[in-house]
Protein backbone atom coordinates (compact mmCIF):
# COMPACT_ATOMS: atom_id res chain seq x y z
CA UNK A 1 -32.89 -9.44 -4.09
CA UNK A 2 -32.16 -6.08 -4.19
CA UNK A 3 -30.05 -3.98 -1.99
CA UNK A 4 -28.98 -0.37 -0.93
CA UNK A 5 -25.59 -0.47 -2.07
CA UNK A 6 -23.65 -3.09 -4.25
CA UNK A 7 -19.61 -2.80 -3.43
CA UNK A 8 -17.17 -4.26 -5.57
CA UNK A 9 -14.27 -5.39 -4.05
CA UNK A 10 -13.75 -7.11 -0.72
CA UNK A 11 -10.44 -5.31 0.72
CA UNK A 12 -10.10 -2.90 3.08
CA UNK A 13 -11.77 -0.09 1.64
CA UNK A 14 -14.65 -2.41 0.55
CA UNK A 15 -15.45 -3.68 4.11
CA UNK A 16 -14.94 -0.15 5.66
CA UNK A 17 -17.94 1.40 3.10
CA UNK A 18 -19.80 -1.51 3.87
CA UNK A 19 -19.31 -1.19 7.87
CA UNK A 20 -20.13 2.47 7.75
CA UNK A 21 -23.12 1.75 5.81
CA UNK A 22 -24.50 -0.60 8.38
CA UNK A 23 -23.94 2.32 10.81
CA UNK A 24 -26.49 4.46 8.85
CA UNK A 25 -28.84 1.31 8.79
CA UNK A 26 -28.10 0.37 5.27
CA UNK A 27 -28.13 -3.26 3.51
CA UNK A 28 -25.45 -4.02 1.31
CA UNK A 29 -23.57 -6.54 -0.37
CA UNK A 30 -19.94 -6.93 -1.22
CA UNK A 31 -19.44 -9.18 -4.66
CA UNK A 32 -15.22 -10.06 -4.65
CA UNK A 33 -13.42 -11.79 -7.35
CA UNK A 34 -10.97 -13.89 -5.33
CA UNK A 35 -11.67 -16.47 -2.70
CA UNK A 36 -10.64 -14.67 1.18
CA UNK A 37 -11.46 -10.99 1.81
CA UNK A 38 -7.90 -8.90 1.73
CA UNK A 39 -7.09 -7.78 -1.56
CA UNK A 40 -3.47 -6.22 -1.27
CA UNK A 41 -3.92 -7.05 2.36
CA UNK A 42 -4.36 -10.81 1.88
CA UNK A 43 -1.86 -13.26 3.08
CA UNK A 44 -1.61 -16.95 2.85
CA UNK A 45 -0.99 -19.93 5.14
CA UNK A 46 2.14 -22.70 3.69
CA UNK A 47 3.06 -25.76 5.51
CA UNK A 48 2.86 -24.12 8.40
CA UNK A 49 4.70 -20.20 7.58
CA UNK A 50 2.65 -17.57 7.32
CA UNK A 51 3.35 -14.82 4.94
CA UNK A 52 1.89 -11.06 3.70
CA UNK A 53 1.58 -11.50 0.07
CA UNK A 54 0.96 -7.14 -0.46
CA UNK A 55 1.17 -4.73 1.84
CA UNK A 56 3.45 -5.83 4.79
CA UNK A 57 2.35 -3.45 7.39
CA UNK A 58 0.52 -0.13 7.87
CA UNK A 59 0.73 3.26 9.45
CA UNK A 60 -1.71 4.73 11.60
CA UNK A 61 -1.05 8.44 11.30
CA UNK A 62 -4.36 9.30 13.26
CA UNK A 63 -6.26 7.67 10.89
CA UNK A 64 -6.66 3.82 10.81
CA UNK A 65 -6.96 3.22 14.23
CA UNK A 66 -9.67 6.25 14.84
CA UNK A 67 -11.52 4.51 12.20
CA UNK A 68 -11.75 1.00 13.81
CA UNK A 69 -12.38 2.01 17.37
CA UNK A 70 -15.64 3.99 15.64
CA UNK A 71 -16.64 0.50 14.42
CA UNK A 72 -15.75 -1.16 17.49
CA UNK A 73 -13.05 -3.07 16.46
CA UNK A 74 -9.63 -1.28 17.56
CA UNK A 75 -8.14 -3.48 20.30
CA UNK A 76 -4.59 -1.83 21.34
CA UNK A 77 -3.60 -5.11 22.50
CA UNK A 78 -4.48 -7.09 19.17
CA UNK A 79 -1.13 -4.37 17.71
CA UNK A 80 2.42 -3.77 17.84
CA UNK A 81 4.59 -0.97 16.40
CA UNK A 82 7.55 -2.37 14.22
CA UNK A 83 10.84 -0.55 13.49
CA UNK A 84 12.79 -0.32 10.40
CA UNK A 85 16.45 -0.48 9.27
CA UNK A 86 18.37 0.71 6.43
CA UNK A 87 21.22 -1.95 5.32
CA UNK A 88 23.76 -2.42 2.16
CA UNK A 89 27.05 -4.21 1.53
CA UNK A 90 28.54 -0.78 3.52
CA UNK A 91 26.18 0.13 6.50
CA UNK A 92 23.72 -1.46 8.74
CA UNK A 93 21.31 1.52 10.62
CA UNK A 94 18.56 0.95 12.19
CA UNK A 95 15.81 3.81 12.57
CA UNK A 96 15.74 4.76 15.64
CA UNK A 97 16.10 8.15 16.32
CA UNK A 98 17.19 11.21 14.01
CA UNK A 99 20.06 11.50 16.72
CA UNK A 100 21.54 8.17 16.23
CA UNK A 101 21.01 7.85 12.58
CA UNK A 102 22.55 11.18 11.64
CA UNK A 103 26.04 9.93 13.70
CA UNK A 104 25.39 5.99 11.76
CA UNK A 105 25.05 7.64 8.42
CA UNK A 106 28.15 10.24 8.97
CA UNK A 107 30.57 7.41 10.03
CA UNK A 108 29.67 5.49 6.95
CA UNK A 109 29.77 8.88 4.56
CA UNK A 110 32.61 10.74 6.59
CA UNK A 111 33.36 12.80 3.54
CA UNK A 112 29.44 13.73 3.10
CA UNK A 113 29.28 14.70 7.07
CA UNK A 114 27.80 18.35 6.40
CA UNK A 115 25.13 17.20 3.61
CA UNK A 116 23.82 14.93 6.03
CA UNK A 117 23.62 17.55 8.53
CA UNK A 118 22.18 20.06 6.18
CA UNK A 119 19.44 17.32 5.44
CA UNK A 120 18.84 16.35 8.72
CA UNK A 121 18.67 19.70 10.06
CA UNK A 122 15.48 20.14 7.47
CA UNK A 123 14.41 16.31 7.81
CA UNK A 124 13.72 15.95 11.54
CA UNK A 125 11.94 19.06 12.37
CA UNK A 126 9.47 18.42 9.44
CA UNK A 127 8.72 14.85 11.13
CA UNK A 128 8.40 15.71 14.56
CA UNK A 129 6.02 18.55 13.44
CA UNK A 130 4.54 15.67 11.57
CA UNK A 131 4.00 13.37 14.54
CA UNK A 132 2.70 16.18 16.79
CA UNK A 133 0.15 17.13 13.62
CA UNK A 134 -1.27 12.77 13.21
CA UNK A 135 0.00 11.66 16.75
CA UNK A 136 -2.07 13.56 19.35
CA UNK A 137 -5.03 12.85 17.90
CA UNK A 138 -7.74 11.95 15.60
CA UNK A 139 -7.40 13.00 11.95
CA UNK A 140 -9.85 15.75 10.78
CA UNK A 141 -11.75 13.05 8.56
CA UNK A 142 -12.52 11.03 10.88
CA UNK A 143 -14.62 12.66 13.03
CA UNK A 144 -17.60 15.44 12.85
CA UNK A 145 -19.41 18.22 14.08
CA UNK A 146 -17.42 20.53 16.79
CA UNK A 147 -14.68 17.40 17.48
CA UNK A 148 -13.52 17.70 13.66
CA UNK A 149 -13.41 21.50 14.12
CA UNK A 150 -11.32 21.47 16.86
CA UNK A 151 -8.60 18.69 15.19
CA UNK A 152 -8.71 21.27 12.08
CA UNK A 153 -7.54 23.99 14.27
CA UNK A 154 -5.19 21.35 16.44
CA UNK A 155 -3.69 20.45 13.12
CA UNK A 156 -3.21 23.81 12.03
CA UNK A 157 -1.65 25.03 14.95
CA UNK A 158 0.93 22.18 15.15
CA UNK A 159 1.66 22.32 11.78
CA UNK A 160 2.56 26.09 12.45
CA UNK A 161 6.30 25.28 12.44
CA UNK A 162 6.25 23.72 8.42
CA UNK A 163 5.04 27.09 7.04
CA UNK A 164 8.26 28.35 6.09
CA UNK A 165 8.41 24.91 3.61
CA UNK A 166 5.13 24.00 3.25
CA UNK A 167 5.49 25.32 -0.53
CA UNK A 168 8.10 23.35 -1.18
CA UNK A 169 6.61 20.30 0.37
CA UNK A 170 4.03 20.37 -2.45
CA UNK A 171 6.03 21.94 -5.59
CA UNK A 172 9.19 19.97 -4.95
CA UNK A 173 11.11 16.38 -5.40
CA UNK A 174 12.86 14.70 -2.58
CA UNK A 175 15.88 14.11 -5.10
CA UNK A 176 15.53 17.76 -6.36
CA UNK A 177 16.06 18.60 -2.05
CA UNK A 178 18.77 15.38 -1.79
CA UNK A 179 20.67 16.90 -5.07
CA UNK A 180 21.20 20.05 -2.78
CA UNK A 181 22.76 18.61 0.33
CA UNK A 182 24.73 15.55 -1.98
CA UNK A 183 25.31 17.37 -5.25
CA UNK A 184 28.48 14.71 -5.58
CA UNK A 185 27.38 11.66 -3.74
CA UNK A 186 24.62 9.69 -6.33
CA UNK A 187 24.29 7.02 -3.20
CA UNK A 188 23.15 9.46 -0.58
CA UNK A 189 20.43 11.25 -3.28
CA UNK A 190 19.05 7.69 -4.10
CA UNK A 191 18.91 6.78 -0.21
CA UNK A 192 16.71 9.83 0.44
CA UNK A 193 15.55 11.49 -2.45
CA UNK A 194 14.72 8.63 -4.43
CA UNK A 195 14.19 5.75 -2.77
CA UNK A 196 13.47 3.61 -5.61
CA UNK A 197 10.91 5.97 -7.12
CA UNK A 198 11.93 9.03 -8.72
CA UNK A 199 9.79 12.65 -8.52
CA UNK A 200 7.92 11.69 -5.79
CA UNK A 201 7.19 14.24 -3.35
CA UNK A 202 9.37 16.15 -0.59
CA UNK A 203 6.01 15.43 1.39
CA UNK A 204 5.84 12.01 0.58
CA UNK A 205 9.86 11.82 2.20
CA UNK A 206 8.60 13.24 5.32
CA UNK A 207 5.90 11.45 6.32
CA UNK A 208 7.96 8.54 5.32
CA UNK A 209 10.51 8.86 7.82
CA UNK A 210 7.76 10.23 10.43
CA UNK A 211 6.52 6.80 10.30
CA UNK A 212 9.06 4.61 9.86
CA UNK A 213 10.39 5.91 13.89
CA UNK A 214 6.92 6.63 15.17
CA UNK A 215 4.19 5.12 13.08
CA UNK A 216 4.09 1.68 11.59
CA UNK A 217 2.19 -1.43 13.40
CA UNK A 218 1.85 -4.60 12.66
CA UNK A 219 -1.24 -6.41 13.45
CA UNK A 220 -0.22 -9.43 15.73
CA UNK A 221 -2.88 -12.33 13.80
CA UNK A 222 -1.03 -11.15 10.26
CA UNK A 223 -2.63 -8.89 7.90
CA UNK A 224 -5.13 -11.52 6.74
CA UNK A 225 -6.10 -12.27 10.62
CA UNK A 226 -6.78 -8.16 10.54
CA UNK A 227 -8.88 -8.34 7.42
CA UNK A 228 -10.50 -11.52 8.17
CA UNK A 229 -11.58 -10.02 11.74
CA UNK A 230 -13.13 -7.07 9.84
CA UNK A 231 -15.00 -9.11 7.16
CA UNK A 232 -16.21 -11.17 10.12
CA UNK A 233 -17.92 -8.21 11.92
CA UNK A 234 -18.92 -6.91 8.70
CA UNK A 235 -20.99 -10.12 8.25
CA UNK A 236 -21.84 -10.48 11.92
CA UNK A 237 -23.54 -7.21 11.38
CA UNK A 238 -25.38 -8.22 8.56
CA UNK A 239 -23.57 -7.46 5.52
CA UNK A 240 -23.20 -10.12 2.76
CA UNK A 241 -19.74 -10.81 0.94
CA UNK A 242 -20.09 -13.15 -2.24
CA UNK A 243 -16.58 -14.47 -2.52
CA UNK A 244 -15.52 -16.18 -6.74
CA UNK A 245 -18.03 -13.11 -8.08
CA UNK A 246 -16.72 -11.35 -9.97
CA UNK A 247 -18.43 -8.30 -11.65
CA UNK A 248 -17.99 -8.28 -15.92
CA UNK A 249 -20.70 -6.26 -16.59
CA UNK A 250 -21.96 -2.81 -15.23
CA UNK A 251 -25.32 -2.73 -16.88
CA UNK A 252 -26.38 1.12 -17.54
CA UNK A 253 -28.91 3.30 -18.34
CA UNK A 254 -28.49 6.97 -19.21
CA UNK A 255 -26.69 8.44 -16.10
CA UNK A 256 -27.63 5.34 -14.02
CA UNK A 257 -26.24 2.46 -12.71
CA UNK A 258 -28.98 -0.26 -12.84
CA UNK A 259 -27.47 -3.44 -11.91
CA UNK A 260 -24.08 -5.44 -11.49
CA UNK A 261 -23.67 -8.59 -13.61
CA UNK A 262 -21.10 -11.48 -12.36
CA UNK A 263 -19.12 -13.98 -14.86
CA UNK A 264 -21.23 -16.31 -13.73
CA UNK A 265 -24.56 -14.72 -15.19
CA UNK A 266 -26.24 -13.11 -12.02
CA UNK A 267 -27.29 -10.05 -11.93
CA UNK A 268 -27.63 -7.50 -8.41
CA UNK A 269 -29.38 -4.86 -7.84
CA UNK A 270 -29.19 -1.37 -5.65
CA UNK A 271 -29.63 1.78 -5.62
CA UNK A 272 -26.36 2.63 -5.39
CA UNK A 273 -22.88 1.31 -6.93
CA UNK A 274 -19.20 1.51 -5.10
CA UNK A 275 -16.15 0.29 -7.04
CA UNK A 276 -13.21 -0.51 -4.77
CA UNK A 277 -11.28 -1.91 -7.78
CA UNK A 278 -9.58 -1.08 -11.01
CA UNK A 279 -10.50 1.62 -12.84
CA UNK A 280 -9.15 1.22 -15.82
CA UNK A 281 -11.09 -2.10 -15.42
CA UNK A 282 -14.21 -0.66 -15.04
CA UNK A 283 -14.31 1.71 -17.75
CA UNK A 284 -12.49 -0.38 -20.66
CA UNK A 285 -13.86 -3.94 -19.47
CA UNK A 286 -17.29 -3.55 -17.46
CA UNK A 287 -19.14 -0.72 -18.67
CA UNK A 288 -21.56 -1.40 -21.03
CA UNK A 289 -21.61 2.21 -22.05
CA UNK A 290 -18.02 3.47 -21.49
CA UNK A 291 -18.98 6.75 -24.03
CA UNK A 292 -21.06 8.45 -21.33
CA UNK A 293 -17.44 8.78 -19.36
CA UNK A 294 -15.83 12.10 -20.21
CA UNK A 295 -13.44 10.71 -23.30
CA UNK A 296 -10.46 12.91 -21.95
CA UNK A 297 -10.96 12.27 -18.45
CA UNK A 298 -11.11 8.62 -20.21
CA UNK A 299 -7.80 8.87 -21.61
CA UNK A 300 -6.21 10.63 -18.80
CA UNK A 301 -7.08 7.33 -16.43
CA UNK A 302 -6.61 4.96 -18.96
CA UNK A 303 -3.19 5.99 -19.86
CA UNK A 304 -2.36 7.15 -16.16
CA UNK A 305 0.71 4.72 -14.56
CA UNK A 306 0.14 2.80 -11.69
CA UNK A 307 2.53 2.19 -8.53
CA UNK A 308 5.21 -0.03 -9.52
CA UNK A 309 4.72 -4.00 -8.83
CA UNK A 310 6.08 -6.06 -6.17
CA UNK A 311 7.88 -9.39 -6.76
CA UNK A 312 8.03 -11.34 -3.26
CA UNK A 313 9.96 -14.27 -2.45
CA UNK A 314 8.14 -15.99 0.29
CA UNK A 315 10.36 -18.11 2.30
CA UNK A 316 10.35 -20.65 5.36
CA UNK A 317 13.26 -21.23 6.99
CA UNK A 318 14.64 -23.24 9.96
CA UNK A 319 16.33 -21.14 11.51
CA UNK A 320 14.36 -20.08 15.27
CA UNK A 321 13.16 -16.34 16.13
CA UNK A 322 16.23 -15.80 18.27
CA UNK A 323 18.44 -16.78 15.64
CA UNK A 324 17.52 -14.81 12.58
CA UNK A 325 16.50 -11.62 15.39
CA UNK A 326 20.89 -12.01 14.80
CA UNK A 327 20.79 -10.96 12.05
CA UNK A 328 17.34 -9.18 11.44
CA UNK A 329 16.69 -7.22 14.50
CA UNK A 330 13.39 -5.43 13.42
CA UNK A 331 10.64 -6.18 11.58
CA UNK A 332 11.30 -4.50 8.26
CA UNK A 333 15.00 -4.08 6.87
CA UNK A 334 15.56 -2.01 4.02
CA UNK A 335 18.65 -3.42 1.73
CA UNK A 336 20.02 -1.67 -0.82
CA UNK A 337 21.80 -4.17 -2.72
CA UNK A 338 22.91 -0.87 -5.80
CA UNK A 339 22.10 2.62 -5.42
CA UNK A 340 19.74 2.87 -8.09
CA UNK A 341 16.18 3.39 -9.44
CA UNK A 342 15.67 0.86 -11.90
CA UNK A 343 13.45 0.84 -14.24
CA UNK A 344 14.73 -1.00 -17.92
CA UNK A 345 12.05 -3.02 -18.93
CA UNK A 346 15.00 -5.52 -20.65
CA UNK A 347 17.38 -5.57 -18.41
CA UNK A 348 17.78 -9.23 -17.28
CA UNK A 349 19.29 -8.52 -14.42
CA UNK A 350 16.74 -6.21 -12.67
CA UNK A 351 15.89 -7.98 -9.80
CA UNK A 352 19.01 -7.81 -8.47
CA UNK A 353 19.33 -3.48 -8.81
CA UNK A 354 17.64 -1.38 -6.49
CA UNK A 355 16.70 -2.07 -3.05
CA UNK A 356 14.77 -4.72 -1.41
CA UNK A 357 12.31 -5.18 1.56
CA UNK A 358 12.77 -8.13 4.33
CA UNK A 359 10.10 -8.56 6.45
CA UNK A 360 10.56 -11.13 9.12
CA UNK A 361 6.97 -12.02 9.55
CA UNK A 362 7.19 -13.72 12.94
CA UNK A 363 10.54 -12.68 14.33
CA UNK A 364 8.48 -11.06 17.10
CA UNK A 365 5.54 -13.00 16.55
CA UNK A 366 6.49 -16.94 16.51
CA UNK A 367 3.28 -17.95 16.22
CA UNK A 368 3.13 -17.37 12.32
CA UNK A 369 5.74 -20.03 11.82
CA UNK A 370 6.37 -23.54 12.89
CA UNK A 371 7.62 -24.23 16.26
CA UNK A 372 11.63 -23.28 15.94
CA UNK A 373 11.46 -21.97 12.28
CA UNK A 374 11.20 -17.93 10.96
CA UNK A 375 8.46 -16.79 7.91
CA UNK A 376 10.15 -14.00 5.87
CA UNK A 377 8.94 -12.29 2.82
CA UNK A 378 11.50 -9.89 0.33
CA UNK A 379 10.07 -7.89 -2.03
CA UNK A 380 12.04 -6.36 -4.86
CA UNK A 381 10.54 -4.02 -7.25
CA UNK A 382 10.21 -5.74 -11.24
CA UNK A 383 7.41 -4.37 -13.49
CA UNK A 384 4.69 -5.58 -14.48
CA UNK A 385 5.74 -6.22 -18.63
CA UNK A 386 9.67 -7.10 -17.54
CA UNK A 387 10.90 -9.13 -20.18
CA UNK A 388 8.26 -8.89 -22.24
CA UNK A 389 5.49 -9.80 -19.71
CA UNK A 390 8.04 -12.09 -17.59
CA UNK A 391 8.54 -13.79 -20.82
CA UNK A 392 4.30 -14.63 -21.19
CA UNK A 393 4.05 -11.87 -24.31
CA UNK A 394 1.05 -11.23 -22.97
CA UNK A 395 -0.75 -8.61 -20.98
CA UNK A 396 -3.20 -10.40 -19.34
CA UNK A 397 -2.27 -11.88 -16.03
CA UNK A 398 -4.01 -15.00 -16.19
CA UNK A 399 -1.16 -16.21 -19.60
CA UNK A 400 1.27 -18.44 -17.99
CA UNK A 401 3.82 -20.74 -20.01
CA UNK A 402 6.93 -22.19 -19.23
CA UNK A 403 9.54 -18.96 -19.84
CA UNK A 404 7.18 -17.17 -16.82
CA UNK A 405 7.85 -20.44 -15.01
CA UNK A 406 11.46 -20.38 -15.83
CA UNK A 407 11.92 -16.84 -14.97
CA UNK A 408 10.29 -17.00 -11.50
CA UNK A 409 12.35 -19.81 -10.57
CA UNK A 410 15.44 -17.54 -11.33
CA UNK A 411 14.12 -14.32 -10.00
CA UNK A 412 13.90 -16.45 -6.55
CA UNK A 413 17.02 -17.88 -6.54
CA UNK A 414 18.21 -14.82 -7.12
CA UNK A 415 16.39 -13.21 -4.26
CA UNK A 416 17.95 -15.94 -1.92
CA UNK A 417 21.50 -15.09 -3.03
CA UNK A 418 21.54 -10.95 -2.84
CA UNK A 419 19.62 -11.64 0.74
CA UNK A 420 22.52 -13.71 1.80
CA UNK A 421 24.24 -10.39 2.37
CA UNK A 422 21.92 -10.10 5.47
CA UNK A 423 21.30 -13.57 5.95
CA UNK A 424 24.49 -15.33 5.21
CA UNK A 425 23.66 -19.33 5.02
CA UNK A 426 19.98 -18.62 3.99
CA UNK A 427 20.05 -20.89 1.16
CA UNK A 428 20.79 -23.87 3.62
CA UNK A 429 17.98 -22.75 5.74
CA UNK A 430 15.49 -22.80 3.34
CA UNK A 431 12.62 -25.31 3.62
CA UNK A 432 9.91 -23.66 2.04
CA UNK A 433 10.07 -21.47 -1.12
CA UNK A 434 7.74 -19.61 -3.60
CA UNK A 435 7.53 -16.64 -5.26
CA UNK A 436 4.78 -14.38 -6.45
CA UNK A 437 5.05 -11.61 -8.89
CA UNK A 438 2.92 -8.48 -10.26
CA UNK A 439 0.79 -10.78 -12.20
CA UNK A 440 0.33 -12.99 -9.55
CA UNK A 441 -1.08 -10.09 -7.26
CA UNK A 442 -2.88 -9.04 -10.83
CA UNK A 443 -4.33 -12.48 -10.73
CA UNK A 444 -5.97 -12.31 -7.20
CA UNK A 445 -7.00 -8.44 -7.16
CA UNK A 446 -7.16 -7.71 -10.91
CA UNK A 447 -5.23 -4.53 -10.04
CA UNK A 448 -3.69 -2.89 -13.21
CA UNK A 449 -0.34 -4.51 -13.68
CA UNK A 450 -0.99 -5.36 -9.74
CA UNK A 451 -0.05 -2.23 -8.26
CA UNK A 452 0.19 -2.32 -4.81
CA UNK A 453 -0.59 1.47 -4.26
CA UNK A 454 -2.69 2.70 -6.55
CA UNK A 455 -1.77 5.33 -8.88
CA UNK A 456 2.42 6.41 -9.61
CA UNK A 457 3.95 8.61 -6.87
CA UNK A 458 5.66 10.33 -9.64
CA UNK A 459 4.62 14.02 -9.19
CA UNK A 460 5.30 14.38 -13.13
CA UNK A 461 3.68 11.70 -14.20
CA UNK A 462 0.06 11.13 -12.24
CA UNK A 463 -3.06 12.53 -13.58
CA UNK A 464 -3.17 12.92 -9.77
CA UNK A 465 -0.57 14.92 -8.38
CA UNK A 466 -3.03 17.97 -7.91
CA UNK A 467 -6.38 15.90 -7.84
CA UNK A 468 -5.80 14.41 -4.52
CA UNK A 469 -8.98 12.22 -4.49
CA UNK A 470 -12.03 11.17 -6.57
CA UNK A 471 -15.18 9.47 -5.59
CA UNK A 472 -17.71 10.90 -7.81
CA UNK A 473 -18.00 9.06 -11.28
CA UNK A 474 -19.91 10.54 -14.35
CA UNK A 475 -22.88 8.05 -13.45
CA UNK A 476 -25.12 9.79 -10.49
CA UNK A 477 -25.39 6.37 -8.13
CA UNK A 478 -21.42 4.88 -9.03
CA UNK A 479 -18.90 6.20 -6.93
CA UNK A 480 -15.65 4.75 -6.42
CA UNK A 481 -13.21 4.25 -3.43
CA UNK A 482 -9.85 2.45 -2.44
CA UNK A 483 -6.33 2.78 -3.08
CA UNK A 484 -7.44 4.45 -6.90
CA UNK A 485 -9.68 6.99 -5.68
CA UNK A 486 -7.43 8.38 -3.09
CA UNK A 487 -3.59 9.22 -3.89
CA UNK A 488 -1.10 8.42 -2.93
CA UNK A 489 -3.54 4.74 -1.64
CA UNK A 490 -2.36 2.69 0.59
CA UNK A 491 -4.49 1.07 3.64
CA UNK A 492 -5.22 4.08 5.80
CA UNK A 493 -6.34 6.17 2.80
CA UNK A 494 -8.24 3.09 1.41
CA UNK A 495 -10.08 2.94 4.67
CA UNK A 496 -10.60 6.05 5.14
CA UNK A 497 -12.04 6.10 1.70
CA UNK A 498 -14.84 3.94 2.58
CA UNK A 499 -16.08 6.36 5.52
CA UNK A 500 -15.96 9.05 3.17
CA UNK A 501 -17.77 7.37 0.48
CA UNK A 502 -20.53 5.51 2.62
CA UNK A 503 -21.34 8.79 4.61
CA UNK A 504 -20.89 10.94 1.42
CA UNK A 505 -23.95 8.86 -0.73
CA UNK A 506 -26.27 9.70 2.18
CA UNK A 507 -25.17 12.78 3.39
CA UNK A 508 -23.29 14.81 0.77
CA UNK A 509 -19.60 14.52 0.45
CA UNK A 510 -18.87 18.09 1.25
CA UNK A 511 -20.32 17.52 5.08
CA UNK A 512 -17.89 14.78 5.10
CA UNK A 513 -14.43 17.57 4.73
CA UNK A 514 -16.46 20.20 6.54
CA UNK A 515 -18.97 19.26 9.48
């Protein structure tokens, strides 16, 4: 059978192209390589706990929720924004307000007091100008004709306030700006100029801290419940998803795409071709004809490094909503366990540097945990080839042995411990464990190295850093979208991508930024 459009990849930038394309009357069919629809957003039912296995939450930032009331699925009530706070072995904040966490951070950094005003002074004007410019309204992208017109010139105007540092949004660190307020406090740069990734940038801070006060949600059925809602509609509609498919072979000829082979032999059809995946994947593994790619542009992808991989200890414990909301009052706490970006490939005892991310699945939300017990998930940053491919020697995700078993058992134990500085008595608690690392998420996705992002946010080392996005491909009916073909990725730019893309085969992709 052949169809208009083939899309690889089942996540949310996957079921967005294919839900736009159904709004332009087109047939298509999504071919995924894991079992459930989700990819980073997937997340998995255990005895009862439910837990987010990659991305733990979303912003909005006038984007995602724009998108789904134009395909009829935004539902207010079906949300709820989450909060954030900042915690180590000296200071518990919460995010609140700029007010209150200027005075939190000054009492626990007396002798820093007039760094952290100088950085707060720059910080929270940025952000409010921030949530005026994707708060009050849709984001240019996302709509057309005289509407998107008018958001350009609403955007411009309440941006009007960030010209004076708009070039040093784009040509500048946020630990190049946090060395200038805290030349001689190393803590207070890594807390927020590096935040666990160094040279990413000063923008990237901003909008950060714009949506950790105003703009992340939580959907309240878990991120799967989301995704599963969407790929439900997108079937409803018509659309086909073919979960276990997944593509080897892009079969090619001359500048053309002419059909989509699966592992297990089969072989689609369309006239057109969009990749939500891997690149790298597609042009070193699937490709039949990887030479009619540009060899630098080749090169520059191929050797291009990917978002740093997330190691998450998913854990069930018996301890009730109101009793953990004791000690973790908001949905997402932040613990620094050392101030430091970490980032030796040997050292053994990684996953205990840097800084970690609790999220208490169904402190507000019981209902994703057994009756009386919590679901959390902490994530800690280890990469991809630690240890020499957690101890594998091997590349390829799908190697396990007993040294990978060995060293996940440890890595989660020694998640439990450092988390008993927020949780103390966890370990007692516990009566569900399990841990999934980079390859795990490399497994499920086939991600490079499982990146949870896309490509690096260091400004120094992406081929991206002044190639914002790509959809086009050197073949004239393959384009690609998702979390690769956007940067910096994530879920709103992965969904957006699939707008883009859809409307952009049909219509031209230059309507798409101007009319």
């Amino acid at each position: 059978m052949k169809y208009d459009v083939l899309i690889i990849g089942s996540g949310i930038a996957g079921l967005s192209t294919g839900l736009y394309l159904q709004k332009l009357g087109k047939r298509s069919l999504i071919l995924e390589h894991g079992d459930h629809a989700g990819g980073n957003m997937s997340g998995v039912w255990r005895k009862g706990f439910y837990f987010d296995c990659g991305d733990q939450s979303t912003e909005n930032v006038g984007v995602l929720f724009p998108l789904l009331d134009e395909l009829d699925l935004y539902d207010p009530d079906e949300w709820m924004q989450i909060k954030f706070r900042y915690a180590s072995r000296d200071f518990n904040v919460p995010l609140y307000d700029f007010g209150q966490i200027r005075e939190d951070f000054k009492k626990v950094f007396p002798e820093s007091s007039p760094g952290l005003d100088k950085w707060f002074d720059f910080l929270a004007p940025q952000a409010m100008a921030m949530k005026k410019m994707m708060g009050s309204g849709s984001f240019p992208l996302v709509v057309d004709g005289w509407s998107k017109m008018r958001a350009n010139l609403r955007m411009m105007m309440e941006s009007a306030s960030m010209l004076k540092t708009s070039k040093e949004m784009v040509i500048k660190t946020g630990d190049e700006k946090a060395r200038e307020f805290f030349p001689h406090d190393p803590r207070l740069i890594f807390l927020f100029g590096e935040y666990g990734c160094r040279n990413m940038f000063l923008m990237y801070h901003v909008s950060f801290w714009y949506t950790f006060l105003y703009d992340y949600w939580y959907p309240k059925a878990g991120l799967q419940g989301f995704i599963d809602k969407v790929a439900k509609a997108y079937q409803e509609r018509g659309g086909e998803v073919r979960f276990k498919s997944t593509v080897d072979r892009v079969i090619t000829s001359g500048e053309i795409v002419t059909a989509l082979e699966t592992a297990s032999g089969e072989r689609f059809y369309a006239d057109y071709v969009v990749n939500t995946g891997n690149p790298k994947r597609l042009i070193n593994q699937m490709l039949d004809n990887p030479n009619r790619w540009d060899f630098k542009d080749r090169q520059l992808i191929t050797a291009g490094p990917v978002s740093k991989g997330q190691t998450a200890a998913y854990l069930g414990i018996d301890m009730s909503a109101d009793e953990l909301g004791k000690y973790l009052k908001d949905h997402h706490t932040h613990f620094f366990r050392t101030y430091e970006t970490v980032e030796d490939m040997y050292d053994r005892d990684l996953p205990n540097k840097g800084w970690s991310m609790i999220s208490a699945t169904s402190l507000h939300l019981p209902h994703l945990a057994p009756e009386g017990k919590s679901s959390i998930v902490v994530q800690v940053f280890i990469p991809y080839h630690w240890l020499n491919g957690w101890g594998t020697g091997s590349a390829d995700p799908f190697v396990r042995n007993q040294a990978y078993q060995d060293l996940k058992a440890r890595v989660l134990n020694d998640i439990i411990k450092e988390t008993e500085h927020v949780i103390p008595g966890l370990s007692e608690k516990i009566v569900y464990k399990d841990l999934g690392t980079p390859r795990a998420l490399a497994r499920f996705t086939l991600n490079e190295e499982g990146s949870p992002q896309g490509w690096s946010y260091d400004l120094y080392r992406t081929h991206r850093a002044y190639k914002f996005a790509r959809f086009r491909t050197p073949f004239k009916n393959l384009f690609n979208a998702g979390h690769y073909a956007v940067w910096p990725g994530g879920v709103i730019f992965s969904a957006l991508s699939g707008r883009i893309v859809a409307r952009g085969i049909y219509g031209g992709f230059w309507r798409q930024l101007f009319i």
